[in-house]
Protein backbone atom coordinates (compact mmCIF):
# COMPACT_ATOMS: atom_id res chain seq x y z
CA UNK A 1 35.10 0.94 -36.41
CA UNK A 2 36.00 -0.44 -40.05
CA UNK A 3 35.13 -3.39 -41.63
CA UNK A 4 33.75 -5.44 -38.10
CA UNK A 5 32.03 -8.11 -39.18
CA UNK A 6 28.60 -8.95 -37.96
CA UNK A 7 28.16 -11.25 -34.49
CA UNK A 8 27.92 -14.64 -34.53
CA UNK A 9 25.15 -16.34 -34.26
CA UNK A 10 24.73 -16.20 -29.90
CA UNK A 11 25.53 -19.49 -28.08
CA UNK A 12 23.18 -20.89 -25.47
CA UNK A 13 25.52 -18.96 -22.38
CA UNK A 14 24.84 -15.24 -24.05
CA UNK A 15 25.67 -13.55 -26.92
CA UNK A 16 29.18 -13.93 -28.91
CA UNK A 17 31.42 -11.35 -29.88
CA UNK A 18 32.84 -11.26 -33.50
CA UNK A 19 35.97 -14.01 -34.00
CA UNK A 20 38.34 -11.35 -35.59
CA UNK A 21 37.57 -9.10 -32.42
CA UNK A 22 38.01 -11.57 -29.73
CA UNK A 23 41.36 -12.42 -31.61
CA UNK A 24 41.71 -8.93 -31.53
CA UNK A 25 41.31 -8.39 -27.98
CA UNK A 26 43.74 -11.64 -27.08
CA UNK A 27 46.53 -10.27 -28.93
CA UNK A 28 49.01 -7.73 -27.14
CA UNK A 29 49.89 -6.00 -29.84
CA UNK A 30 46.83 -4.72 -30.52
CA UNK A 31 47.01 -2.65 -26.66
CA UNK A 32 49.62 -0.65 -28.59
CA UNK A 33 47.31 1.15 -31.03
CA UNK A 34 44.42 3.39 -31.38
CA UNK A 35 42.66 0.03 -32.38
CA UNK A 36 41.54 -1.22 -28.92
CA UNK A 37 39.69 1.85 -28.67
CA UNK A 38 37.88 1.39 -31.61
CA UNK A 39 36.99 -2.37 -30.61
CA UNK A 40 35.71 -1.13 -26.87
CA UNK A 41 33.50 1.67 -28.50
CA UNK A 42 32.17 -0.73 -30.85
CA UNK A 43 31.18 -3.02 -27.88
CA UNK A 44 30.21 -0.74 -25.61
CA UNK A 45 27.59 0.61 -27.94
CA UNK A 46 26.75 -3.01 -29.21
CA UNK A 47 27.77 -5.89 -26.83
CA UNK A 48 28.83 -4.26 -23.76
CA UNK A 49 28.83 -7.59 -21.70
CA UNK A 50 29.78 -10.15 -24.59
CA UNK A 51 31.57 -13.34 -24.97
CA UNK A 52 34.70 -13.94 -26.66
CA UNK A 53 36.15 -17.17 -27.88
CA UNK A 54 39.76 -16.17 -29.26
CA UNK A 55 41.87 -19.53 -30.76
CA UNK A 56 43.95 -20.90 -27.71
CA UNK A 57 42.30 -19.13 -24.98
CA UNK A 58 39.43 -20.07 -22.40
CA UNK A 59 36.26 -18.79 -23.77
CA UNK A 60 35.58 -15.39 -21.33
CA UNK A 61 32.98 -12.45 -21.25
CA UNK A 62 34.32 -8.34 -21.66
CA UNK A 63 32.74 -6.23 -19.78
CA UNK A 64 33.41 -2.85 -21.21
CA UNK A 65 30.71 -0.39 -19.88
CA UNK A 66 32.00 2.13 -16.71
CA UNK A 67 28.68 1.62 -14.59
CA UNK A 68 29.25 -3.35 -15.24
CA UNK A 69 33.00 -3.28 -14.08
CA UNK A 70 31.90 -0.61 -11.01
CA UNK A 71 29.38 -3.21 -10.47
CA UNK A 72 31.67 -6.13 -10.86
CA UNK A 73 34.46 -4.49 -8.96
CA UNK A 74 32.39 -3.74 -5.68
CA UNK A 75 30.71 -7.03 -5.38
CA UNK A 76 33.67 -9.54 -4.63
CA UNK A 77 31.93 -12.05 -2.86
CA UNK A 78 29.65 -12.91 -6.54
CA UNK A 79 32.97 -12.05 -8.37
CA UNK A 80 36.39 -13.60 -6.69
CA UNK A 81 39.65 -12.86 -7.78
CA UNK A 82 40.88 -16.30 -7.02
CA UNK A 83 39.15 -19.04 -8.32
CA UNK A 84 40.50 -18.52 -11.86
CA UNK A 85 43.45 -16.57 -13.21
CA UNK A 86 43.80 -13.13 -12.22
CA UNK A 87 45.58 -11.90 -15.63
CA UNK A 88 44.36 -12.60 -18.91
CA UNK A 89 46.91 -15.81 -19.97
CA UNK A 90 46.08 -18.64 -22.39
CA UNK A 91 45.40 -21.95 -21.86
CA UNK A 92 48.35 -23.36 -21.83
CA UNK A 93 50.04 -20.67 -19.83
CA UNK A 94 47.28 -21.63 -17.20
CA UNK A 95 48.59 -25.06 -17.55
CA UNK A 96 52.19 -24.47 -17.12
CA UNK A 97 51.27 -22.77 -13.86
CA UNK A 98 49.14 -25.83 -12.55
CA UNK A 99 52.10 -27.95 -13.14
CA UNK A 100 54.53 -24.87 -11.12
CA UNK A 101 52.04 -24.58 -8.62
CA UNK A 102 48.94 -26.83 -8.50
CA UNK A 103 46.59 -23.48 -8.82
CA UNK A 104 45.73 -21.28 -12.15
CA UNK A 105 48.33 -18.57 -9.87
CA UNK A 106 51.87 -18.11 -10.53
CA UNK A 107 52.20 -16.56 -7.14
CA UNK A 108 50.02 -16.63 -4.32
CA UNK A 109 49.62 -12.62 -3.34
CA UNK A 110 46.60 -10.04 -2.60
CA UNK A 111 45.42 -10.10 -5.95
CA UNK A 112 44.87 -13.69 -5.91
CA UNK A 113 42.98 -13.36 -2.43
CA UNK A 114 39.57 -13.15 -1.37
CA UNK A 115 37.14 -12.42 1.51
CA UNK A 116 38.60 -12.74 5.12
CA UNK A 117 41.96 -13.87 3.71
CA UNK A 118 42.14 -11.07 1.79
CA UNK A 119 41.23 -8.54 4.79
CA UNK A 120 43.68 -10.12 6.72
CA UNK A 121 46.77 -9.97 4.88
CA UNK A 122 45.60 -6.56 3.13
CA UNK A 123 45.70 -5.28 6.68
CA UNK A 124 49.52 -6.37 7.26
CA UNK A 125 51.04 -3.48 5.18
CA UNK A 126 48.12 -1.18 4.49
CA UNK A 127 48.75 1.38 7.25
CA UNK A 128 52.17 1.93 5.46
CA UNK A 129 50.41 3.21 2.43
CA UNK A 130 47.86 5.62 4.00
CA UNK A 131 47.83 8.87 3.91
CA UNK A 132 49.16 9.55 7.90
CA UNK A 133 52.30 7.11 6.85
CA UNK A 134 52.77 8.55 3.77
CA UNK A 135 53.50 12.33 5.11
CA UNK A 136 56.31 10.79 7.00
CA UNK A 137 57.47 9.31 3.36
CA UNK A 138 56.76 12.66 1.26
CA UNK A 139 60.24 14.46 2.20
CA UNK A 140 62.19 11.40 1.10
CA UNK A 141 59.92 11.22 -1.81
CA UNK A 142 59.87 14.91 -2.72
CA UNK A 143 63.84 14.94 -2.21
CA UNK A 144 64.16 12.02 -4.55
CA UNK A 145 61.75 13.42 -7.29
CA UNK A 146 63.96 16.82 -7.12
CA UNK A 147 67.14 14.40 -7.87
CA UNK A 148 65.59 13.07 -10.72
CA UNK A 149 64.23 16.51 -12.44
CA UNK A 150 68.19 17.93 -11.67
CA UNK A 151 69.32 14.61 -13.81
CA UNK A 152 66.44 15.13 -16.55
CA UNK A 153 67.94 19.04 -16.66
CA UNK A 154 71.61 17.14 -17.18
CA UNK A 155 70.45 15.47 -20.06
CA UNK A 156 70.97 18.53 -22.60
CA UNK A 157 67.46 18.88 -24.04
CA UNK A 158 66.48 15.83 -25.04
CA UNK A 159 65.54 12.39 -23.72
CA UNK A 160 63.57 9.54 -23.53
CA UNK A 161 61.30 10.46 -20.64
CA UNK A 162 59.46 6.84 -20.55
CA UNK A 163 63.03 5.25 -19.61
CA UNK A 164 65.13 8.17 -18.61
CA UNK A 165 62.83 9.35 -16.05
CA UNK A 166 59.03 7.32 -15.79
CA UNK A 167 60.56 4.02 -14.95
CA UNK A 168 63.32 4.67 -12.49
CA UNK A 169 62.07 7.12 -10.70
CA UNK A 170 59.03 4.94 -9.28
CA UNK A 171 61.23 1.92 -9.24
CA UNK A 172 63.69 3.82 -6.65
CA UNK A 173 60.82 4.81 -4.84
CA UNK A 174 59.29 1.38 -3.99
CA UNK A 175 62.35 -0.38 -3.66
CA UNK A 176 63.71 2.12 -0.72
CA UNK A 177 60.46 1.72 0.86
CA UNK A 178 60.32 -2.14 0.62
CA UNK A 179 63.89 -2.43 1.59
CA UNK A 180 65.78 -3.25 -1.41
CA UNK A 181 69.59 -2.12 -2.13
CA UNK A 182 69.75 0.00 -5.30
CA UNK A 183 72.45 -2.63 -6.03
CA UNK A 184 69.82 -4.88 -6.49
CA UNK A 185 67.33 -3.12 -8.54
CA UNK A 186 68.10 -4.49 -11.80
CA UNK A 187 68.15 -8.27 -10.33
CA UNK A 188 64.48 -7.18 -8.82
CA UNK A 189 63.29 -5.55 -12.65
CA UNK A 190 65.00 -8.90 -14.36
CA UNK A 191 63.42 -11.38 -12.16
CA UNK A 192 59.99 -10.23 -12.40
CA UNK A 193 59.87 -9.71 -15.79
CA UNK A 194 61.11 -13.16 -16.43
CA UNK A 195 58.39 -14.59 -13.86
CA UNK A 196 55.47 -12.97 -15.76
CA UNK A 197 56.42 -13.71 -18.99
CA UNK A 198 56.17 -10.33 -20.78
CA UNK A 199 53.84 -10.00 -24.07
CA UNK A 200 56.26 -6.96 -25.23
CA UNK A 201 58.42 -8.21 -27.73
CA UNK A 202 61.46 -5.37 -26.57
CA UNK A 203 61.32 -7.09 -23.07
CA UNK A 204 60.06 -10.66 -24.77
CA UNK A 205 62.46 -11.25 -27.49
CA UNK A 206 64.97 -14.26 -25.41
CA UNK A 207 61.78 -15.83 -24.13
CA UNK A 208 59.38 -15.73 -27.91
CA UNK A 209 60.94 -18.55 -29.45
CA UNK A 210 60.67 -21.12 -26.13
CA UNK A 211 58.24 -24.30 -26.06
CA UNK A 212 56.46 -24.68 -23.13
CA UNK A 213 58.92 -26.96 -20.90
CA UNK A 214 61.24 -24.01 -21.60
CA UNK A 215 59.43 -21.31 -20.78
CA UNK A 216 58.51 -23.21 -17.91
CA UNK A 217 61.66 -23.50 -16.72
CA UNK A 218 62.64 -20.39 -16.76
CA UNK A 219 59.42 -19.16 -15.04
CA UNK A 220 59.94 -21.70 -11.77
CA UNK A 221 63.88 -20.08 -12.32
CA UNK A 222 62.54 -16.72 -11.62
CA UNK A 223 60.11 -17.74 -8.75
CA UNK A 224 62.90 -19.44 -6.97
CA UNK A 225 65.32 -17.05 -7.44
CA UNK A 226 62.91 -14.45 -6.09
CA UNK A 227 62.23 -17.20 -3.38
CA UNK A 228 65.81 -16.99 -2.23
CA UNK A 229 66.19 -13.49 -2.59
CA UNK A 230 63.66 -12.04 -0.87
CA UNK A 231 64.04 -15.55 2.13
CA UNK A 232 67.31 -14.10 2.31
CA UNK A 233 65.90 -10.56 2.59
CA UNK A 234 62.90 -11.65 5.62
CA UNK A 235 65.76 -13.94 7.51
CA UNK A 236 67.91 -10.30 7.84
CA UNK A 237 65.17 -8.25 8.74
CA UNK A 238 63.96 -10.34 11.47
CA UNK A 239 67.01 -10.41 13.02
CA UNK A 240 68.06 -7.03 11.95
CA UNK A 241 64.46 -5.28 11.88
CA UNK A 242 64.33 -1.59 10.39
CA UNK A 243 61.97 0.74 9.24
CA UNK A 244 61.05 -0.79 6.12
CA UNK A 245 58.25 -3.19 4.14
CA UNK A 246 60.50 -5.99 4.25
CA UNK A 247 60.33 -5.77 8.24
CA UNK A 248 56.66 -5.79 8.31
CA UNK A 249 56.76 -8.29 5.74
CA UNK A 250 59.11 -10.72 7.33
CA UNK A 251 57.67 -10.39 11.19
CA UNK A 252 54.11 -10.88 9.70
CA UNK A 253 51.70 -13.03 11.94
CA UNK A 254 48.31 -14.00 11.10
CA UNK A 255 46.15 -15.73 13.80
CA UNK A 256 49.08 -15.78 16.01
CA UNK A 257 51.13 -17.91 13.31
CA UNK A 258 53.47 -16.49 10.85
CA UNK A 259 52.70 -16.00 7.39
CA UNK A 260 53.86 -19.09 5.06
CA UNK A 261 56.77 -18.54 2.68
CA UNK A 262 54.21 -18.55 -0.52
CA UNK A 263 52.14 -15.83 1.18
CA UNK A 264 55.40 -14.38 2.34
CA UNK A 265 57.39 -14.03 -0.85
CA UNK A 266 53.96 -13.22 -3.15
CA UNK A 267 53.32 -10.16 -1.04
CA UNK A 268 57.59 -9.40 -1.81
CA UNK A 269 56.50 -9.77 -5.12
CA UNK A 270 53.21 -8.05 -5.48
CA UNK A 271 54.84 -4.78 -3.98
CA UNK A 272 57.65 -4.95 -6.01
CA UNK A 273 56.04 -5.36 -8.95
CA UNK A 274 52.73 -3.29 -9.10
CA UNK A 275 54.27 -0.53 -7.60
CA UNK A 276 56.56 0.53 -10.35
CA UNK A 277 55.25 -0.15 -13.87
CA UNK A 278 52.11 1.34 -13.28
CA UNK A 279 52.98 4.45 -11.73
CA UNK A 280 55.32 4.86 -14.79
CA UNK A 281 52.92 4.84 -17.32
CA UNK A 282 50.72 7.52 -15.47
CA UNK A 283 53.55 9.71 -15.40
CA UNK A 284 54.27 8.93 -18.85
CA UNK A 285 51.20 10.40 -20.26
CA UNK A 286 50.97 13.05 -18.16
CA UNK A 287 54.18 14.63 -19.81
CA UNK A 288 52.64 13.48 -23.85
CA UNK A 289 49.98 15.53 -22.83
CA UNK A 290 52.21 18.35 -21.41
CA UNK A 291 53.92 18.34 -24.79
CA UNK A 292 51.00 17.95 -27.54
CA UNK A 293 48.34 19.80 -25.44
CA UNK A 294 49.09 23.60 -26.79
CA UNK A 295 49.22 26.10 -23.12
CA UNK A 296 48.70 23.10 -20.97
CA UNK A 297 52.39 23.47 -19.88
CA UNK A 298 51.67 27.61 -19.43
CA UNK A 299 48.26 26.74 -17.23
CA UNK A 300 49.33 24.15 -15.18
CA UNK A 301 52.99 25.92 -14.35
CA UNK A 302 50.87 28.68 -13.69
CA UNK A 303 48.91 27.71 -10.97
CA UNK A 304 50.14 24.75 -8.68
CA UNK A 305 46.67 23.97 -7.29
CA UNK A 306 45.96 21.99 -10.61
CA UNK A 307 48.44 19.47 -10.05
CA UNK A 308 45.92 16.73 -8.53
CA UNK A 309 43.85 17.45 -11.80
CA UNK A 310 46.62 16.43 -13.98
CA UNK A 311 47.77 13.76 -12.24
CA UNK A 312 44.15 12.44 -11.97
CA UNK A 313 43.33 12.89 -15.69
CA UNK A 314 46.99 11.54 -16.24
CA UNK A 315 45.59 8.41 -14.42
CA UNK A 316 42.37 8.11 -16.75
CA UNK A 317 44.38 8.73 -19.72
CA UNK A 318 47.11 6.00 -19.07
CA UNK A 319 44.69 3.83 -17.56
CA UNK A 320 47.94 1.58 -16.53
CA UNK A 321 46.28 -1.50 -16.03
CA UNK A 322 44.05 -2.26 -18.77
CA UNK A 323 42.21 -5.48 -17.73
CA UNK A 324 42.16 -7.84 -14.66
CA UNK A 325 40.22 -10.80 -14.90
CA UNK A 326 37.68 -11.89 -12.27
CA UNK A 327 34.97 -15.25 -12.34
CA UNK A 328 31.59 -16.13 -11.35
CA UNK A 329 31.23 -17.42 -7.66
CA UNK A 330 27.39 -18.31 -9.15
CA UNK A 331 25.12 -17.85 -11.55
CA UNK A 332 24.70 -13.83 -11.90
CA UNK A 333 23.93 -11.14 -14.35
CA UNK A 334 26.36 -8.02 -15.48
CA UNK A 335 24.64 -5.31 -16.90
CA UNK A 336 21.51 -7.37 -17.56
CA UNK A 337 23.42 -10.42 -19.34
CA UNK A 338 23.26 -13.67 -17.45
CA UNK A 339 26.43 -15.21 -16.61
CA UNK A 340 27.09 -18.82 -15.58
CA UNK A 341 28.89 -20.14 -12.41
CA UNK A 342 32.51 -20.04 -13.06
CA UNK A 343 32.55 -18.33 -16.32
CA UNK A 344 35.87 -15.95 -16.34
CA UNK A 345 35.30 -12.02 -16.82
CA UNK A 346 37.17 -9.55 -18.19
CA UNK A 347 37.19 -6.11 -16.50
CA UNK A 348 38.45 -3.85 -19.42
CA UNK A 349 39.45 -0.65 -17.12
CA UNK A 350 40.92 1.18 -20.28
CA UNK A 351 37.70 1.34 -21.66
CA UNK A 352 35.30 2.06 -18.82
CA UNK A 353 37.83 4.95 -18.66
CA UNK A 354 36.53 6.03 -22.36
CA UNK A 355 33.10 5.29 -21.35
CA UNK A 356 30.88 8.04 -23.33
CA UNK A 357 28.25 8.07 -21.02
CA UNK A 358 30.30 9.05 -18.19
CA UNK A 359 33.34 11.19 -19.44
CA UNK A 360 32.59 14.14 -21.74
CA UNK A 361 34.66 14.19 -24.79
CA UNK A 362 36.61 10.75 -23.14
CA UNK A 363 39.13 10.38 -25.65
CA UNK A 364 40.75 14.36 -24.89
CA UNK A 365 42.79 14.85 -21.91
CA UNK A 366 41.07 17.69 -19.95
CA UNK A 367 42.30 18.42 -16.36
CA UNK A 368 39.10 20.23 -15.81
CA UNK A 369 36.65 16.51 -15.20
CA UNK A 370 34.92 17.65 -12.04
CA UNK A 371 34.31 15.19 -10.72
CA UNK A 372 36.54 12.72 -12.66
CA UNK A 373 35.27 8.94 -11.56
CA UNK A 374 38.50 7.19 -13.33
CA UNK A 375 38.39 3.00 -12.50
CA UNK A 376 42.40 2.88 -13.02
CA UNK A 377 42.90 1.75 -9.49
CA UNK A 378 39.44 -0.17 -9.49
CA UNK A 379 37.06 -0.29 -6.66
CA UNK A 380 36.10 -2.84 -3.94
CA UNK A 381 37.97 -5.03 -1.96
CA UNK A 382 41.10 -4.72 -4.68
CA UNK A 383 41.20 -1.04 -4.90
CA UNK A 384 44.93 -0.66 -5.36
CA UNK A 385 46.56 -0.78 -2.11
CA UNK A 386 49.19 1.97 -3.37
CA UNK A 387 47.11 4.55 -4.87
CA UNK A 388 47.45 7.58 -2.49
CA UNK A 389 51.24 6.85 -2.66
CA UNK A 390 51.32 6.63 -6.64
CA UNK A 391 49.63 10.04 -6.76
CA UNK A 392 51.82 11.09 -3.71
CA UNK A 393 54.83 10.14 -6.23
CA UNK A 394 53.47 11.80 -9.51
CA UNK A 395 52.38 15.32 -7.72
CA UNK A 396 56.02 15.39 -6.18
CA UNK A 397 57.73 14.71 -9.64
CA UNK A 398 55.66 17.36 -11.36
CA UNK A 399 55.86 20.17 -8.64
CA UNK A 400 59.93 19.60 -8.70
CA UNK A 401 59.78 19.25 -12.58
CA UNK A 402 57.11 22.21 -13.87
CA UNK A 403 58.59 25.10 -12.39
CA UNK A 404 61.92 24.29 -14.40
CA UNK A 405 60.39 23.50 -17.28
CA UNK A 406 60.27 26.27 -20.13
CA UNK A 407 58.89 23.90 -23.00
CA UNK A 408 58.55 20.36 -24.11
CA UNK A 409 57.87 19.17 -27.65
CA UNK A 410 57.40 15.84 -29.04
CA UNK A 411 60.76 14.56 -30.40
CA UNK A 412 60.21 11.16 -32.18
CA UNK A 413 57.33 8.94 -32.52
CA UNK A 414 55.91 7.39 -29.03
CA UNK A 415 55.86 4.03 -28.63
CA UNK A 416 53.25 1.73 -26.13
CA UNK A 417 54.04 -1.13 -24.84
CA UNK A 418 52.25 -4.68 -26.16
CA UNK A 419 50.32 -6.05 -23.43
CA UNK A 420 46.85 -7.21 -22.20
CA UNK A 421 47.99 -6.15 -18.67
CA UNK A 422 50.07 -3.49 -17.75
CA UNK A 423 50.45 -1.54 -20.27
CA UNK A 424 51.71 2.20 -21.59
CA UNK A 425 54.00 4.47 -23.10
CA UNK A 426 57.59 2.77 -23.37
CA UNK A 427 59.46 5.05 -25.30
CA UNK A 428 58.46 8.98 -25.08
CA UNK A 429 61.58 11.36 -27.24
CA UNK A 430 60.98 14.62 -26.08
CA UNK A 431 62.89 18.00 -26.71
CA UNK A 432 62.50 20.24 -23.68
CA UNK A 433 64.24 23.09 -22.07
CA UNK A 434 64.57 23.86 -18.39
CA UNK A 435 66.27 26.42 -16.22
């Protein structure tokens, strides 16, 4: 990496990263470039458990080595989810949501959860995303993903693929399953982008310029407007039930009680919103690599039975959710680096996923990583509850979409989106041709 400078001198809690880096790694911007990578290799050969102090934020430790966040990730009783935020905010962002909420959480939902609460409300909805449940989805799924590749084929040879197909096409899928009208789709995309306070400037442009009693404002907008929505959504479906999320959702009972409306409307919220963006990004870079990668296209179209290969290296690649944040239950150690009680952790997912001494050649995309241990959906008790249905969703698109498609060439410059979060390609011009 150029012109790093050298570490500070190490406080009495462990070593300190370099100022300019931790700025670095607190600024979304930087999630948009080649940069970050160049920062986690740096660390992971140098500081791979180190402690940053970036102007404005909560001093925290990044953990940046695949084997520390595996470790990190499967031990959730030492490392809770819920004790401190759960996303990497600053200070006063943490703030604004004590004064919203009392807690460092925006929204009270699985992510925020731990230990038997956790298990309990995990186990509301997670039948619906196995695999048994999800055969009965795949023909409404498949049939969906064959009605976006016939509109991608309408589009005369060139499109945007990140917001012409990438983003609606999970969007539609999540929403039908969780019970949503299409008419309300946009409402659903508005809302939570308003409620987490996007870093990307294209999605962040009404909100940059808004002190804090504004922003706050129109954060507790968002959360009651969900509020009502979705209310108004579990009030129908428990006198109307059908075979949907929102049923489950809404009929919920836990200990013979049902669920409160925080727990109720977070869980609305958490499906809504993680199923989408995420799944986008992975099959985002799936097609960059389909149209840089010289005879991927030919190979893969080739022979079907390396589908789950590229959608599993497009996973790694993307690596959709680039850091979650976790904290110390007690006084522990992370790859040999003692950590106090209550410190807050960064798991840096996007570069475990570039770790060099697990992936060979990390940085290429190769659908031939047997076996290919990617941390995108993490591991543990928060292992993504939708992961068999996000790869359900990306192997459909691509067996509708491949056979049709003759070639596909870059057609513009990419562009990522700026986050610390959730974060990937949001504009991908391509020039294809199909049959």
């Amino acid at each position: 990496m150029n012109a790093i400078s050298q570490p500070n001198a190490p406080m009495g809690s462990g070593p300190v990263m370099p100022a300019d880096m931790a700025q670095k790694l607190a600024t979304p911007a930087v999630y948009a470039t080649e940069e970050l990578h160049d920062i986690y290799r740096w660390l992971r050969t140098n500081m791979p458990v180190a402690r940053a102090e970036p102007e404005g934020f909560d001093p925290f430790w990044v953990v940046t080595r695949h084997a520390d966040i595996l470790a990190v990730s499967k031990n959730n009783a030492m490392f809770p989810s819920g004790d401190r935020a759960t996303t990497f905010v600053n200070a006063a962002h943490v703030r604004r949501n004590h004064q919203i909420t009392g807690c460092p959480h925006l929204v009270k939902s699985l992510v925020t959860m731990d230990g038997p609460e956790h298990r309990q409300y995990r186990g509301l909805t997670q039948g619906q995303f196995m695999p048994g449940k999800l055969r009965e989805r795949a023909p409404a799924i498949h049939a969906l993903a064959e009605e976006v590749v016939a509109t991608m084929a309408s589009l005369g040879g060139e499109c945007d693929f990140a917001v012409d197909v990438s983003m609606p096409y999970p969007l539609r899928v999540v929403m039908e399953i969780l019970g949503v009208p299409p008419e309300d789709y946009a409402q659903m995309l508005r809302l939570t982008q308003e409620m987490f306070g996007p870093q990307d400037p294209d999605t962040a442009k009404a909100m940059a310029a808004l002190d804090a009693s504004q922003y706050s404002a129109i954060v507790q907008g968002a959360v009651d407007g969900l509020t009502t929505y979705f209310s108004a959504i579990s009030n129908d479906r428990r006198a109307n039930p059908r075979d949907d999320l929102a049923t489950l959702i809404a009929n919920a009972v836990i200990n013979g009680e049902p669920i409160g409306t925080a727990e109720e409307v977070g869980y609305y919220i958490i499906v809504a919103t993680a199923g989408h963006d995420t799944t986008s990004s992975s099959i985002s870079g799936i097609m960059w690599a389909l149209a840089t990668q010289p005879g991927l296209l030919d190979r893969v179209r080739a022979d079907p039975a390396l589908l789950p290969a590229l959608v599993e290296e497009g996973i790694r690649w993307a690596t959709p959710v680039k850091t979650f944040m976790r904290s110390a239950a007690e006084d522990a150690e992370i790859g040999g680096q003692p950590v106090g009680k209550g410190d807050w952790i960064m798991l840096a997912y996007a570069s475990g996923n570039r770790d060099e001494a697990v992936f060979e050649d990390p940085f290429a995309f190769s659908i031939d990583r047997k076996p290919n241990p990617q941390l995108a959906f993490g591991f543990g008790a928060h292992t993504c509850l939708g992961q068999h249905m996000a790869r359900l969703e990306m192997q459909a698109l691509f067996e509708a979409m491949l056979p049709r498609l003759e070639s596909v060439e870059l057609n513009g410059e990419p562009e990522f989106i700026q986050s610390v979060f959730v974060n990937g390609l949001k504009r991908l011009p391509i020039r294809f041709r199909m049959r």
